[in-house]
Structure formats: C-alpha cells, structure tokens
Protein backbone atom coordinates (compact mmCIF):
# COMPACT_ATOMS: atom_id res chain seq x y z
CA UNK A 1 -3.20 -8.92 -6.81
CA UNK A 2 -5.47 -7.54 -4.08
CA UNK A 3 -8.60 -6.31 -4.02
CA UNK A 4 -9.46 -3.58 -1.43
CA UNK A 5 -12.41 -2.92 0.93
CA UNK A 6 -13.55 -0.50 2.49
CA UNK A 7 -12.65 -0.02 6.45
CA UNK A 8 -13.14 2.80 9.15
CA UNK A 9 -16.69 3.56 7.78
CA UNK A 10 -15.27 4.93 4.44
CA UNK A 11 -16.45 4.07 0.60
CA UNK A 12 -13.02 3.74 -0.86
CA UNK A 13 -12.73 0.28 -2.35
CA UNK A 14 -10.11 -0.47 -5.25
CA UNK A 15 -7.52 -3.09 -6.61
CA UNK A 16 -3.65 -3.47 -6.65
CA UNK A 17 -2.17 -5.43 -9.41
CA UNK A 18 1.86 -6.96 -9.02
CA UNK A 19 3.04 -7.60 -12.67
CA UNK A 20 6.92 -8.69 -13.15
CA UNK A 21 8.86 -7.83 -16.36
CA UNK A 22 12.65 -9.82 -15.41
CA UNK A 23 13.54 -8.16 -12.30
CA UNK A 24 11.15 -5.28 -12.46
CA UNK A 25 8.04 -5.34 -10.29
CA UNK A 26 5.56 -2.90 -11.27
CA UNK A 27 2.49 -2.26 -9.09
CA UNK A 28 -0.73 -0.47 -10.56
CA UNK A 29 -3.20 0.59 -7.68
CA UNK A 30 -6.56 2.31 -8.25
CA UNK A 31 -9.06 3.46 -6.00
CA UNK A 32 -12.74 4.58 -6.19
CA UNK A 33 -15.09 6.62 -3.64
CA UNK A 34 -12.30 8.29 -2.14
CA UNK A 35 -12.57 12.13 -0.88
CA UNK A 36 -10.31 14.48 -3.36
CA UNK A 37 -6.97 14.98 -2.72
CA UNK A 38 -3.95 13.17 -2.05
CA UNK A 39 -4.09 9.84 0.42
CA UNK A 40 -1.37 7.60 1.48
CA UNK A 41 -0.85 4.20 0.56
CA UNK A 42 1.68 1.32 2.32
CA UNK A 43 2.17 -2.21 2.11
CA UNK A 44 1.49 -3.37 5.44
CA UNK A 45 3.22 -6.63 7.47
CA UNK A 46 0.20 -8.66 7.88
CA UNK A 47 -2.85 -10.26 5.11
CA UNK A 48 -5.24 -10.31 7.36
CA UNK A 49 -8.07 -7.08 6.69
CA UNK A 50 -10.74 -8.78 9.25
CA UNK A 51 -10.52 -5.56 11.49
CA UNK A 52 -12.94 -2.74 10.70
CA UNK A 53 -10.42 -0.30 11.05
CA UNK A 54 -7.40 -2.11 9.19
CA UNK A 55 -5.81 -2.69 11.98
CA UNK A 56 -5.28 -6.57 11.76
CA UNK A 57 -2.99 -5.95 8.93
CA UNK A 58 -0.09 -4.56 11.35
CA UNK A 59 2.50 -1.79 10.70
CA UNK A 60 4.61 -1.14 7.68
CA UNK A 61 6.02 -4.21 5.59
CA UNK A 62 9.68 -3.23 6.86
CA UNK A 63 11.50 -6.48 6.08
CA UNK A 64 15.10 -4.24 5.93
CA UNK A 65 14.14 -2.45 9.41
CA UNK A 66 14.59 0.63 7.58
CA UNK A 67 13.40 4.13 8.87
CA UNK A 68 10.54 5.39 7.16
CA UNK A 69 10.25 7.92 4.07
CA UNK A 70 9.87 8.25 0.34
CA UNK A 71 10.06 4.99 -1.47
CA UNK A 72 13.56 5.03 -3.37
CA UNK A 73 14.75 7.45 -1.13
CA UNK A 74 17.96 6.92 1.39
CA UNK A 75 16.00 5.48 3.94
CA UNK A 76 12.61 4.05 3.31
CA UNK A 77 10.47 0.62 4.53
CA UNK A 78 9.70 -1.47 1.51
CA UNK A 79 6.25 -0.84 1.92
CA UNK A 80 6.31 2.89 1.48
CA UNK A 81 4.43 3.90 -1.60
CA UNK A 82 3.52 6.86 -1.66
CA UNK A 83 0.72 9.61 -2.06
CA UNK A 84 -2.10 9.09 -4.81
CA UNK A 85 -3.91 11.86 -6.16
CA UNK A 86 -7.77 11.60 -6.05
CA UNK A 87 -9.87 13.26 -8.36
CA UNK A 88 -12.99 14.91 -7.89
CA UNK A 89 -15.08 11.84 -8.83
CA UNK A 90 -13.32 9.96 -6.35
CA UNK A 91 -10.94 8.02 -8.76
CA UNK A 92 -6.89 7.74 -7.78
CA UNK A 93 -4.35 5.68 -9.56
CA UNK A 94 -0.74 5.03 -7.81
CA UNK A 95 2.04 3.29 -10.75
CA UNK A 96 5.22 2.31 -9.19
CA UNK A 97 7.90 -0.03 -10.76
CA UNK A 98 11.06 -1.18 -8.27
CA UNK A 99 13.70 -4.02 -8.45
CA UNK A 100 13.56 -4.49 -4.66
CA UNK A 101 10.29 -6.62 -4.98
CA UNK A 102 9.12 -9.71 -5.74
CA UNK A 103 6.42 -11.94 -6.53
CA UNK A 104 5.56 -15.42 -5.24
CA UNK A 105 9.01 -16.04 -4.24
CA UNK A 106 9.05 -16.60 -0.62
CA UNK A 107 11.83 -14.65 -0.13
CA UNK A 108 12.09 -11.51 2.72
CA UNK A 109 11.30 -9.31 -0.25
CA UNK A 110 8.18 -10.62 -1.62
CA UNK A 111 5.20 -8.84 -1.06
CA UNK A 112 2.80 -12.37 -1.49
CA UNK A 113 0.95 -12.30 1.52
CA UNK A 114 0.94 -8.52 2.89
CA UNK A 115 -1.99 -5.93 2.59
CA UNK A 116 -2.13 -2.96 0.93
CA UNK A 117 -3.55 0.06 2.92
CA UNK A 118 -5.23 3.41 1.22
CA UNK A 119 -5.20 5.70 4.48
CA UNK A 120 -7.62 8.91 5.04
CA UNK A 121 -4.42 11.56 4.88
CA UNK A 122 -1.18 12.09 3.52
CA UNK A 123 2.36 10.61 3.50
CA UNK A 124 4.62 13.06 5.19
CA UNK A 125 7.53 10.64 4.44
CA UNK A 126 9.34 11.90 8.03
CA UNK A 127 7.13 10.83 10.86
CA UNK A 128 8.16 7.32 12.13
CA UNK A 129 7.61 5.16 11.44
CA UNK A 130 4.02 5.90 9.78
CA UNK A 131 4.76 9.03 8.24
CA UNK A 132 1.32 10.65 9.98
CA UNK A 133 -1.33 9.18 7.01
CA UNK A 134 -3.64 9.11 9.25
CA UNK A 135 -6.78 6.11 9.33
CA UNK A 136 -7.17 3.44 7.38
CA UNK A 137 -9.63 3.72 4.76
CA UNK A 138 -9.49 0.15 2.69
CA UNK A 139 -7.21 -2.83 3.02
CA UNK A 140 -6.66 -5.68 0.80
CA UNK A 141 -4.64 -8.94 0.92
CA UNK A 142 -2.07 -9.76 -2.02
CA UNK A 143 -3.06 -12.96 -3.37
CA UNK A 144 -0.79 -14.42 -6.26
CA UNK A 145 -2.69 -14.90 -9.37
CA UNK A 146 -1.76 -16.39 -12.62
C-alpha cells in the first residue's frame, strides 16, 4: 500500500492499495482535493517522496525499457496507469488489475518499493517517455502490508 501526500503546493492526498488474487494484481487508487477533471497517475522508479515537488521519486518504473503509452497497450512502461477522473468534490478513483505485477517478491516486476505519482494534467500516452502529465501533485511510497 501507499499512502500519498501532497507535493508542488497542491491538496491532493490519497491511498493506493496492491491486493493479489493468484497471479492477478489489482491496484485500487483514490484521491481527494484534487481539481476536476482527469489527472495522470504512474508508478515511478524510486520510494523516496522527500522532494517537494516529487521529484526524488525519479522517472517512470520502466523495468522492461519499454516506450511509453497506455498500460496494456503494445508498448507501455510498467508503471503507466493511466488517467483518473476527478469529480467535482475533488474525489478520483483509478481500478486496474494486470498479471505483469507483483507483490513483495523481489523480482524486476514487483512494484514493493516504488512511488506512486498523481500528476496536475493528463496522460497523453505518446510523449516520451512521460506522456506530457505535467507536475507532480502527491507521491507515496509502496510499503508491503499484511
């Protein structure tokens, strides 16, 4: 799990929760005090949030040195998850189940020990190898929790 603060002077704070069922991985992110709309979110390389702007938690998980896009598209970093829709109060929720993750096992495909990044704009899913979501608006380390 992670649980996300705000960074780059924004309010949006939220959690990320990793549950496995066999080989699925299913990851339920929600977010408060967000603007409306849609925002971007990406597992980044690095657990470390200390920066004010996100930054210390690196680029893109990539552990396949893919190109960036859509995740379960052709070509796509392991991190890429997507755009969440925000409401109007401020509330966004992000549900994505894979078979390409997993979960406390120290292998190149766990995501133990990376941050997860809610950024100000969208996911254009072309521009590399960031797809243009412009700042980083909370960051939290993945912990694993029993």
């Amino acid at each position: 799990m992670a649980t996300l603060e705000s960074k780059s002077a924004s309010t949006v704070t939220g959690t990320a929760m990793f549950t496995s069922s066999g080989a699925q991985i299913t990851l339920k992110l929600t977010v408060a005090g967000a603007t409306s709309g849609s925002h971007a979110a990406h597992i980044h390389d690095v657990g470390d949030c200390s920066a004010a702007d996100g930054t210390s938690a690196g680029g893109h998980w990539n552990p396949t040195t893919s190109a960036h896009g859509m995740f379960g598209g052709t070509a796509h970093h392991l991190g890429d998850l997507g755009n969440m829709v925000v409401t109007p109060d401020g509330m966004g929720t992000l549900t994505l189940t894979t078979d390409k993750w997993s979960i406390g096992t120290g292998m190149s495909n766990d995501v133990v020990g990376h941050s997860i990044i809610i950024h100000g704009g969208v996911d254009d899913f072309m521009t590399q190898p960031t797809g243009n979501a412009g700042n980083r608006q909370a960051c939290g380390k993945i912990n694993l929790s029993q």
